[in-house]
C-alpha atoms as a PDB file:
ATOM      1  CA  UNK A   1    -128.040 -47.475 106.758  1.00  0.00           C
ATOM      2  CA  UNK A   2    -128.203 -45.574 110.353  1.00  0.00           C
ATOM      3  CA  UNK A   3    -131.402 -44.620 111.652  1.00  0.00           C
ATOM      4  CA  UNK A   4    -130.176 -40.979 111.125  1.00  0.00           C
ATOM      5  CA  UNK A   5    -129.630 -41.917 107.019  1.00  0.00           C
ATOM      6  CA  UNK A   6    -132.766 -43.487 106.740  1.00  0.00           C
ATOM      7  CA  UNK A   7    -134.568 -40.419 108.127  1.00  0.00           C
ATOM      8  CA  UNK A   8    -132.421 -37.784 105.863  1.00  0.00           C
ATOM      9  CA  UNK A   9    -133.783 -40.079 102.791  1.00  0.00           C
ATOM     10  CA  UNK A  10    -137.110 -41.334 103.843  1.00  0.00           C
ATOM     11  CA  UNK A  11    -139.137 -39.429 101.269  1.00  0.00           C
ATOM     12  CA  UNK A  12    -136.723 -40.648  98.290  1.00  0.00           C
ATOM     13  CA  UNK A  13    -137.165 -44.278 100.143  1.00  0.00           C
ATOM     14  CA  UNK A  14    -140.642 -43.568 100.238  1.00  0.00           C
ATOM     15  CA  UNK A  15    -140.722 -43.510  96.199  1.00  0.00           C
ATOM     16  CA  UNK A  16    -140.855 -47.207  94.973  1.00  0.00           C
ATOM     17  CA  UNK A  17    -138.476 -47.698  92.141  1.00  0.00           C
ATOM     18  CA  UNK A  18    -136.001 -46.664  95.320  1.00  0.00           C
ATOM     19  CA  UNK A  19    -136.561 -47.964  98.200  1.00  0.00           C
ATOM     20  CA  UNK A  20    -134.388 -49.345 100.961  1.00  0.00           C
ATOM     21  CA  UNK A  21    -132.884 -51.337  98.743  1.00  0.00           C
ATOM     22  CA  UNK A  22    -132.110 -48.873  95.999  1.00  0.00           C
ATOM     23  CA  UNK A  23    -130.785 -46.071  98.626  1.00  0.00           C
ATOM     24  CA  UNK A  24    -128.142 -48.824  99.847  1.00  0.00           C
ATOM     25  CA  UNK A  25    -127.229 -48.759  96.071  1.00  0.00           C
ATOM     26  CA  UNK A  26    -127.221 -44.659  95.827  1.00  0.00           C
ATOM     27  CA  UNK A  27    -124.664 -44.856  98.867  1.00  0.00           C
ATOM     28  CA  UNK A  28    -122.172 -47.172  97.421  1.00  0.00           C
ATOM     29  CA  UNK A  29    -121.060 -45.090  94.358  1.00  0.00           C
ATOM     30  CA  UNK A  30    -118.541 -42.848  92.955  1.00  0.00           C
ATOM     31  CA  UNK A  31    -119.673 -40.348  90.856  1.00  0.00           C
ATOM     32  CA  UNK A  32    -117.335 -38.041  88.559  1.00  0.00           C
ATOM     33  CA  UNK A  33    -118.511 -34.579  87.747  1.00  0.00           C
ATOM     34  CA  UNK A  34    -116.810 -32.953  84.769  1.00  0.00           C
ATOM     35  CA  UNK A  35    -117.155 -29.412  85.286  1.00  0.00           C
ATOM     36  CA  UNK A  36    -118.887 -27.095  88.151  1.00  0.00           C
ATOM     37  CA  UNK A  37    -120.752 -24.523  86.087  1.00  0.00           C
ATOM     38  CA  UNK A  38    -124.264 -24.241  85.673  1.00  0.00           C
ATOM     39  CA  UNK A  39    -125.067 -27.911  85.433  1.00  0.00           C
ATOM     40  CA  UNK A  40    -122.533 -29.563  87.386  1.00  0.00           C
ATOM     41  CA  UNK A  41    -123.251 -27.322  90.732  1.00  0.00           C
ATOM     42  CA  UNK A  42    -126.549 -28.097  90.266  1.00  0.00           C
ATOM     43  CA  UNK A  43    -125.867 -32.033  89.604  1.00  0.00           C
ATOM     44  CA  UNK A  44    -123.455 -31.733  92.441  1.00  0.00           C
ATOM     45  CA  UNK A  45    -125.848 -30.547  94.751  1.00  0.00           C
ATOM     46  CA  UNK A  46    -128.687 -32.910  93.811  1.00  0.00           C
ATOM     47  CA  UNK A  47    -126.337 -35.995  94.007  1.00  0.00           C
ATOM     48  CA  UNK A  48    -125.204 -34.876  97.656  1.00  0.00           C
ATOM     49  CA  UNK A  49    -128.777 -34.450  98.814  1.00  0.00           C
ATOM     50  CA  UNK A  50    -129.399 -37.720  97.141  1.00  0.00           C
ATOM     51  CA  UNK A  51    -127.026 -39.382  99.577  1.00  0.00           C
ATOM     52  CA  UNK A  52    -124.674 -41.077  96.877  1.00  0.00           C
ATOM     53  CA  UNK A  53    -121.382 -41.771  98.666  1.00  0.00           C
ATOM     54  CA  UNK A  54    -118.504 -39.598  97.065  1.00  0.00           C
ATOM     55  CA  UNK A  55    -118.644 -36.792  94.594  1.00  0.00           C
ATOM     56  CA  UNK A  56    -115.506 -36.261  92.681  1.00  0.00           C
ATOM     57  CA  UNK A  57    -115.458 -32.531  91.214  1.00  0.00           C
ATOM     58  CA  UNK A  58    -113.307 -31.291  87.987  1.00  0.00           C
ATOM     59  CA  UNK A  59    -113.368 -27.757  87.221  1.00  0.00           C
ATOM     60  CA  UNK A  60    -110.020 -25.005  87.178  1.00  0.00           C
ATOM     61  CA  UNK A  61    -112.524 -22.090  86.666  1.00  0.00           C
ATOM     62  CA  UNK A  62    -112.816 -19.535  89.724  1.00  0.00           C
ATOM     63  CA  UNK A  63    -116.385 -18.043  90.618  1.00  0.00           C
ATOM     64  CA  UNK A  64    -117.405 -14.738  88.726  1.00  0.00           C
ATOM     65  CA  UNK A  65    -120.382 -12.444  89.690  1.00  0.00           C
ATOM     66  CA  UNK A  66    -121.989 -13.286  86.228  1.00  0.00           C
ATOM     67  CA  UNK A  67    -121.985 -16.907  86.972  1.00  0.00           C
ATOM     68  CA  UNK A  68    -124.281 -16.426  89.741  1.00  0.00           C
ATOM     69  CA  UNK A  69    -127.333 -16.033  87.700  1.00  0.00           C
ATOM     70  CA  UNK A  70    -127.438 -19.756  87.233  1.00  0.00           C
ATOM     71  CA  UNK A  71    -124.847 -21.521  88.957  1.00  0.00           C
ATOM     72  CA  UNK A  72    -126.635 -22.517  92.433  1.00  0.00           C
ATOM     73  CA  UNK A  73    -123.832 -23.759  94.776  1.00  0.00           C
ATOM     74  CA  UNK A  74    -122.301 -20.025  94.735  1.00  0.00           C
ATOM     75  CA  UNK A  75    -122.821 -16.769  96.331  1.00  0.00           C
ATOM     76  CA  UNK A  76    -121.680 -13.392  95.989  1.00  0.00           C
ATOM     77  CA  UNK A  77    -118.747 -14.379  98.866  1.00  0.00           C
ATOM     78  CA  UNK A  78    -117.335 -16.905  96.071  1.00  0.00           C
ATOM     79  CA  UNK A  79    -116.664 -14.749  93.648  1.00  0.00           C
ATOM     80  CA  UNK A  80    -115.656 -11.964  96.287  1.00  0.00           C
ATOM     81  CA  UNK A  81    -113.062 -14.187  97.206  1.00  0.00           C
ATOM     82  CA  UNK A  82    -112.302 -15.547  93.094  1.00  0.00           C
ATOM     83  CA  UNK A  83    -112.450 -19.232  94.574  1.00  0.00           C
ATOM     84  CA  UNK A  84    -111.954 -22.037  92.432  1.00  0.00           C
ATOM     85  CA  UNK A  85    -115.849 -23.493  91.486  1.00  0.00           C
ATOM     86  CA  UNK A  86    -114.260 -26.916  92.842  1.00  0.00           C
ATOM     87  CA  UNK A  87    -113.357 -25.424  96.080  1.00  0.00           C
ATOM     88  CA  UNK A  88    -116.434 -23.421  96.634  1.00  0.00           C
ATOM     89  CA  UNK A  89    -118.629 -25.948  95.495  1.00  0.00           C
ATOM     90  CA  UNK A  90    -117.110 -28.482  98.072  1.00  0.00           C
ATOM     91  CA  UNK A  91    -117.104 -26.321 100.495  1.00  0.00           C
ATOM     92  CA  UNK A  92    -121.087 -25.654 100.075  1.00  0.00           C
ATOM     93  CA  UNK A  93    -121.731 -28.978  99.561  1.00  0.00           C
ATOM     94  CA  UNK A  94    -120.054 -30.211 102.920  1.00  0.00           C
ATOM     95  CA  UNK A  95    -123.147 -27.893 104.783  1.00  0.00           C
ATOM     96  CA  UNK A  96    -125.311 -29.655 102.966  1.00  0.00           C
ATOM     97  CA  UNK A  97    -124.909 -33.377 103.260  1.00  0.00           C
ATOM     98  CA  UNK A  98    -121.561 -34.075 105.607  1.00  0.00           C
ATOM     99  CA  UNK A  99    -122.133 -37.659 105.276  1.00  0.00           C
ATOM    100  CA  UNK A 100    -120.820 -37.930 100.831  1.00  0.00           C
ATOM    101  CA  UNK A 101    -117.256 -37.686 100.683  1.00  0.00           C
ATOM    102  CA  UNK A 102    -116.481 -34.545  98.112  1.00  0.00           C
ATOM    103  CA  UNK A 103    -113.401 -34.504  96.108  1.00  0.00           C
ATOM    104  CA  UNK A 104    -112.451 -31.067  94.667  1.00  0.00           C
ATOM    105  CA  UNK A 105    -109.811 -30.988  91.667  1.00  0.00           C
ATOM    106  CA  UNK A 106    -108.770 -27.745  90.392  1.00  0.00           C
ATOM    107  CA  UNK A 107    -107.898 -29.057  86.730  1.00  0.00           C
ATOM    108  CA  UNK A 108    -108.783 -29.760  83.756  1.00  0.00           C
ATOM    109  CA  UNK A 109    -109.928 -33.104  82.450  1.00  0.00           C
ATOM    110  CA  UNK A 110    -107.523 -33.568  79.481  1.00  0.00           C
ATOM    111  CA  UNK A 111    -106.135 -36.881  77.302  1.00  0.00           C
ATOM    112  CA  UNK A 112    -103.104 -37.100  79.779  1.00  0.00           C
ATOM    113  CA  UNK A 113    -104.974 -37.296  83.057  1.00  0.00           C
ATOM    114  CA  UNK A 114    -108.282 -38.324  82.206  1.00  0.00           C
ATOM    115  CA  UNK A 115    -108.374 -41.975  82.552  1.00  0.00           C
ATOM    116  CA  UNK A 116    -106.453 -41.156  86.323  1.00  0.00           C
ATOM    117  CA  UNK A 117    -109.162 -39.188  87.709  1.00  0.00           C
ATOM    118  CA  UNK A 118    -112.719 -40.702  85.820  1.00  0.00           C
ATOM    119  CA  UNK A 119    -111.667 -44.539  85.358  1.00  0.00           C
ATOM    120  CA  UNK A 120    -112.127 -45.362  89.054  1.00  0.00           C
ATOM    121  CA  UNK A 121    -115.677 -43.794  88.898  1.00  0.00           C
ATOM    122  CA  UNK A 122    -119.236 -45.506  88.564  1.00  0.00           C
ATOM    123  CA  UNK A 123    -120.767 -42.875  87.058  1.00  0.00           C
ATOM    124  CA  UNK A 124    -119.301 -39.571  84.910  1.00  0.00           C
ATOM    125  CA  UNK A 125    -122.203 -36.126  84.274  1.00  0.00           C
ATOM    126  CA  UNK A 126    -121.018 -33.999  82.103  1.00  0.00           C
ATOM    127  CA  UNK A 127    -121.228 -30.639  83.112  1.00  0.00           C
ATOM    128  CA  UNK A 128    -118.512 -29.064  80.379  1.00  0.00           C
ATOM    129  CA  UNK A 129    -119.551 -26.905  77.711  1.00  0.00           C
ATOM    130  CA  UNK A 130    -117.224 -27.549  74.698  1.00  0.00           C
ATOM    131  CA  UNK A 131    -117.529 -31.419  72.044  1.00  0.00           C
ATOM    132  CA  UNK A 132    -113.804 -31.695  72.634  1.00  0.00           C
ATOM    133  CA  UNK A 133    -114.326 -32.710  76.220  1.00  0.00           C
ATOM    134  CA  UNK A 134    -117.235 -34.806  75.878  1.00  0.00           C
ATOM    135  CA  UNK A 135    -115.255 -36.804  73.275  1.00  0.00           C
ATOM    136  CA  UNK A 136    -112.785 -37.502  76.065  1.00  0.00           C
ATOM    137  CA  UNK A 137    -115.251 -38.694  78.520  1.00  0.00           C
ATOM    138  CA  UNK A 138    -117.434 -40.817  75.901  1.00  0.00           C
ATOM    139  CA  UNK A 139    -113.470 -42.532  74.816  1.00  0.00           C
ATOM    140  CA  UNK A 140    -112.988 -43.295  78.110  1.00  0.00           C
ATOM    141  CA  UNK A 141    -116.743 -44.374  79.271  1.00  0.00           C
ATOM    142  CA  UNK A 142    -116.654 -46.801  75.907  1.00  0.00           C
ATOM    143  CA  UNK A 143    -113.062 -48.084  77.290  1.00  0.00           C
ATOM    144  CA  UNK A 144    -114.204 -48.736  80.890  1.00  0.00           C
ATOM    145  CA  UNK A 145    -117.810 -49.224  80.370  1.00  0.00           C
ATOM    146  CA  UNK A 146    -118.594 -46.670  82.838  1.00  0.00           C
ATOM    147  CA  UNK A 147    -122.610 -44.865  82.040  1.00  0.00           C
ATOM    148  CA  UNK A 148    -122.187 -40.963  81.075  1.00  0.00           C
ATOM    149  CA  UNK A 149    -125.354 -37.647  81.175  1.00  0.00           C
ATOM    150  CA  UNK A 150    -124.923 -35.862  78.463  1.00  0.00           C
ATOM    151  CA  UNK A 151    -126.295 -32.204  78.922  1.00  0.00           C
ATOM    152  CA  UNK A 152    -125.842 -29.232  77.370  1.00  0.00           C
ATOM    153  CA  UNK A 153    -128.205 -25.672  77.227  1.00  0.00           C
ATOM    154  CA  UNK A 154    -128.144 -22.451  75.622  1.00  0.00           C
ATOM    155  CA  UNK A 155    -130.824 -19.638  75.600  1.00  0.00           C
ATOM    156  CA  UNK A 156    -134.174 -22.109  76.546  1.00  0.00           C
ATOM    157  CA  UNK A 157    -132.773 -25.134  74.748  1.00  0.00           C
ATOM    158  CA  UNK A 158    -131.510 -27.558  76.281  1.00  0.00           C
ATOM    159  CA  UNK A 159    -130.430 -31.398  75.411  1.00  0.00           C
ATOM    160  CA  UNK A 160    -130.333 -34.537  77.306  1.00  0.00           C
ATOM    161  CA  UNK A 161    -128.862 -38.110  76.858  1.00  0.00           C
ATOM    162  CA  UNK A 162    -127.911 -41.069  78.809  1.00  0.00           C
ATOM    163  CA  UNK A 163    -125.022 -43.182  77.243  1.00  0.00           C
ATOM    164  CA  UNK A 164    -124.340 -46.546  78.351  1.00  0.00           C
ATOM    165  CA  UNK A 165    -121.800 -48.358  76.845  1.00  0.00           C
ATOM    166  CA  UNK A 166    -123.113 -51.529  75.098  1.00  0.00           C
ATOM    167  CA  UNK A 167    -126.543 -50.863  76.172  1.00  0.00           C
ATOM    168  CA  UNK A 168    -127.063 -47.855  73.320  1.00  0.00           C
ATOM    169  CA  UNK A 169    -125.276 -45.961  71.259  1.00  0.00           C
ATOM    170  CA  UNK A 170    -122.517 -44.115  72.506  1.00  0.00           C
ATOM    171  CA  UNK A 171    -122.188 -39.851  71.964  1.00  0.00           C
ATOM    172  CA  UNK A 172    -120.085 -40.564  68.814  1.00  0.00           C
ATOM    173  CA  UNK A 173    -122.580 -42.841  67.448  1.00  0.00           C
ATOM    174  CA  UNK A 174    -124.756 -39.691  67.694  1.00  0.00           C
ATOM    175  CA  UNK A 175    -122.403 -36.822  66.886  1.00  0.00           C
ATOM    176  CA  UNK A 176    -119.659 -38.727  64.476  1.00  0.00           C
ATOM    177  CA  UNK A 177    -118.014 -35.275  63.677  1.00  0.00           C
ATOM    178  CA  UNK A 178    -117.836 -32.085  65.770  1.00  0.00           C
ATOM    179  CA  UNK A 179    -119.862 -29.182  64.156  1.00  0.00           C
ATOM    180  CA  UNK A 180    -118.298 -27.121  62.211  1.00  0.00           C
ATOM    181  CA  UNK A 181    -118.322 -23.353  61.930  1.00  0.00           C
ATOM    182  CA  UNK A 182    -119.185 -21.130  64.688  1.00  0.00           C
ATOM    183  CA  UNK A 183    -121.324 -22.446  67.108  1.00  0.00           C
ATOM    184  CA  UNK A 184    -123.976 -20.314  69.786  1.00  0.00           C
ATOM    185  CA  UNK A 185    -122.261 -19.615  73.458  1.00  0.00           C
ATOM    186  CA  UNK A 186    -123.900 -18.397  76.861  1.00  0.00           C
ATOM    187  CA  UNK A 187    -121.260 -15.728  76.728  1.00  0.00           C
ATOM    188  CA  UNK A 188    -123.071 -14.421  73.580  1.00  0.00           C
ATOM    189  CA  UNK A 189    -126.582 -16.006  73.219  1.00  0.00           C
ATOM    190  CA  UNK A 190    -127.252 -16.011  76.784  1.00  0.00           C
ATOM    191  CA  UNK A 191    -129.030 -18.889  79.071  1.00  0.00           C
ATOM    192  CA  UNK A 192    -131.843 -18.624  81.372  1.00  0.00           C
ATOM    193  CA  UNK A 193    -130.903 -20.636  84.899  1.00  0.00           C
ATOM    194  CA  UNK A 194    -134.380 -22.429  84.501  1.00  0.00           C
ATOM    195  CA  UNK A 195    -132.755 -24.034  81.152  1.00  0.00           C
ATOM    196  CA  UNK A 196    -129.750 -25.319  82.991  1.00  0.00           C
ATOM    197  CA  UNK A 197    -131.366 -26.180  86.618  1.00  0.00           C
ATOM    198  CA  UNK A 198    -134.017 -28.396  83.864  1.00  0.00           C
ATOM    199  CA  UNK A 199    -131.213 -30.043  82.048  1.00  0.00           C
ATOM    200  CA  UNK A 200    -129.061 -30.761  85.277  1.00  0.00           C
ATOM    201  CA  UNK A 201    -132.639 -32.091  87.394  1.00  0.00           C
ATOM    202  CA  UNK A 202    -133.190 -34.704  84.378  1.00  0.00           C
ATOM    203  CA  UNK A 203    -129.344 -35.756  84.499  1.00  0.00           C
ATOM    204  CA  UNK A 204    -129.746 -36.553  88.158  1.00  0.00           C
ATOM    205  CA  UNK A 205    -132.841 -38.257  87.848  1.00  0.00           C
ATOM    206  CA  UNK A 206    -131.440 -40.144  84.821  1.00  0.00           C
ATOM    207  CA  UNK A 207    -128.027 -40.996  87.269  1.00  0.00           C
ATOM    208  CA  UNK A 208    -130.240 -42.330  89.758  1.00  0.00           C
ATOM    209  CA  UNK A 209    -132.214 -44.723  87.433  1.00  0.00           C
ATOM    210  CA  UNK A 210    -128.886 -45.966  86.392  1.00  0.00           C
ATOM    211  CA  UNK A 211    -127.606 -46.564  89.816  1.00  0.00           C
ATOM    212  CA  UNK A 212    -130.809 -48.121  91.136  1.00  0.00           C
ATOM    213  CA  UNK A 213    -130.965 -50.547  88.177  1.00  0.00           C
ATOM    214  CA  UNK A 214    -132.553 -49.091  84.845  1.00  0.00           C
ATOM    215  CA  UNK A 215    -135.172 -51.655  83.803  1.00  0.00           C
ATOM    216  CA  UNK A 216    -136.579 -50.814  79.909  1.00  0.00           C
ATOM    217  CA  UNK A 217    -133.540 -48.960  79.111  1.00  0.00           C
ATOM    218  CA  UNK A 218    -133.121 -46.721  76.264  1.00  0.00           C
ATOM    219  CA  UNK A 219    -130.811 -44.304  75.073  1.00  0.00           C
ATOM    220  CA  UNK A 220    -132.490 -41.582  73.726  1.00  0.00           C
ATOM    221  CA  UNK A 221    -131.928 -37.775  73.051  1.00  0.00           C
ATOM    222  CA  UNK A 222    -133.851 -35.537  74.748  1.00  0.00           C
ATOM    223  CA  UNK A 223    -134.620 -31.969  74.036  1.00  0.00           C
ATOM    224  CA  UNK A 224    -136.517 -29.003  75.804  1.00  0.00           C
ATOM    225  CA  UNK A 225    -137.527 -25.510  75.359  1.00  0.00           C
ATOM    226  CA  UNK A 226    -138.292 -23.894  78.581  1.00  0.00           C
ATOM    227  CA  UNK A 227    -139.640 -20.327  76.968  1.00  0.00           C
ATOM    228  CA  UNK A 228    -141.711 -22.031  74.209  1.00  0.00           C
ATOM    229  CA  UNK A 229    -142.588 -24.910  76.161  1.00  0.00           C
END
């Protein structure tokens, strides 16, 4: 590290299950982000203040005024201008930590691309909002062996898991069939930001115990209620 990294991260040094030695670690990875809404701007953002070394970004959505309530990389410019999340968020994120490498895809992660754009990667957070995609990334984290966040949050809930392949048990393990039936939307139930900035904080917190070595590991699934505490 430079003298002018090791100042930027000093407090996070400062914290002893990082250290030195565990920032060198943060600065070596390459970390896949499926989806720039409410918890992958957020994880985005946390990750490049973190100092990790490139951020790869997957999202074809374009900012809207309503996704502003939540969705902490954009401003009322970005959806102004309808830019793609990817875009804006890359942009924002450049002015905030020039030093991690941010790669913005305007796509979507499907079965024909995604082993192209998330194999390469150390780490994938899933910032999506639909079982279809998560399936995708858990096939291809259980092919490659490459650790996955789990998050999801509607209204106050919210729901957290680490997956390591071989280490736990993987999201199919926990969720062997889709649910069925109509399921509860932030387009119709609503989400408070707090919900979504909480699950997104615990992903990145979770991503760096994984990167900096995650001693007394165990896959478990979290859940929250912000409102009822």
């Amino acid at each position: 590290m430079t003298q002018q990294e090791r100042e930027r991260y000093s407090r996070q040094i400062l914290f002893p299950p990082i250290g030195e030695s565990g920032q060198e670690l943060i600065s070596r990875v390459r970390v896949c982000i499926v989806g720039c809404g409410a918890l992958g701007s957020f994880q985005a953002e946390g990750l490049a203040r973190a100092g990790v070394r490139e951020l790869r970004l997957i999202d074809r959505d374009y900012v809207e005024f309503s996704n502003l309530q939540r969705q902490f990389l954009y401003d009322e410019s970005d959806a102004e201008g309808e830019l793609p999340k990817a875009i804006a968020a890359a942009q924002r994120l450049h002015k905030v930590n020039h030093l991690v490498q941010i790669e913005p895809l305007v796509t979507d992660l499907t079965a024909s691309n995604a082993e192209e754009l998330v194999a390469d990667c150390d780490l994938i957070l899933d910032g999506t909002d639909n079982f279809e995609t998560r399936y995708l990334i858990n096939d291809i984290s259980v092919k490659h062996r490459i650790p996955w966040l789990y998050g999801a949050a509607i209204g106050s809930y919210g729901i957290v898991m680490p997956i390591w392949p071989e280490q736990g048990p993987c999201f199919a393990c926990v969720y062997p069939e889709p649910p069925q039936g109509l399921q509860p939307t932030c387009d119709v139930d609503g989400v408070l930001a707090s919900t979504t900035a909480t699950v997104a904080a615990l992903q990145v917190a979770m991503s760096l115990r994984l990167i900096v070595g995650w001693s007394g590991f165990a896959c478990h699934l979290h859940t929250l209620d912000v409102w009822a505490g």
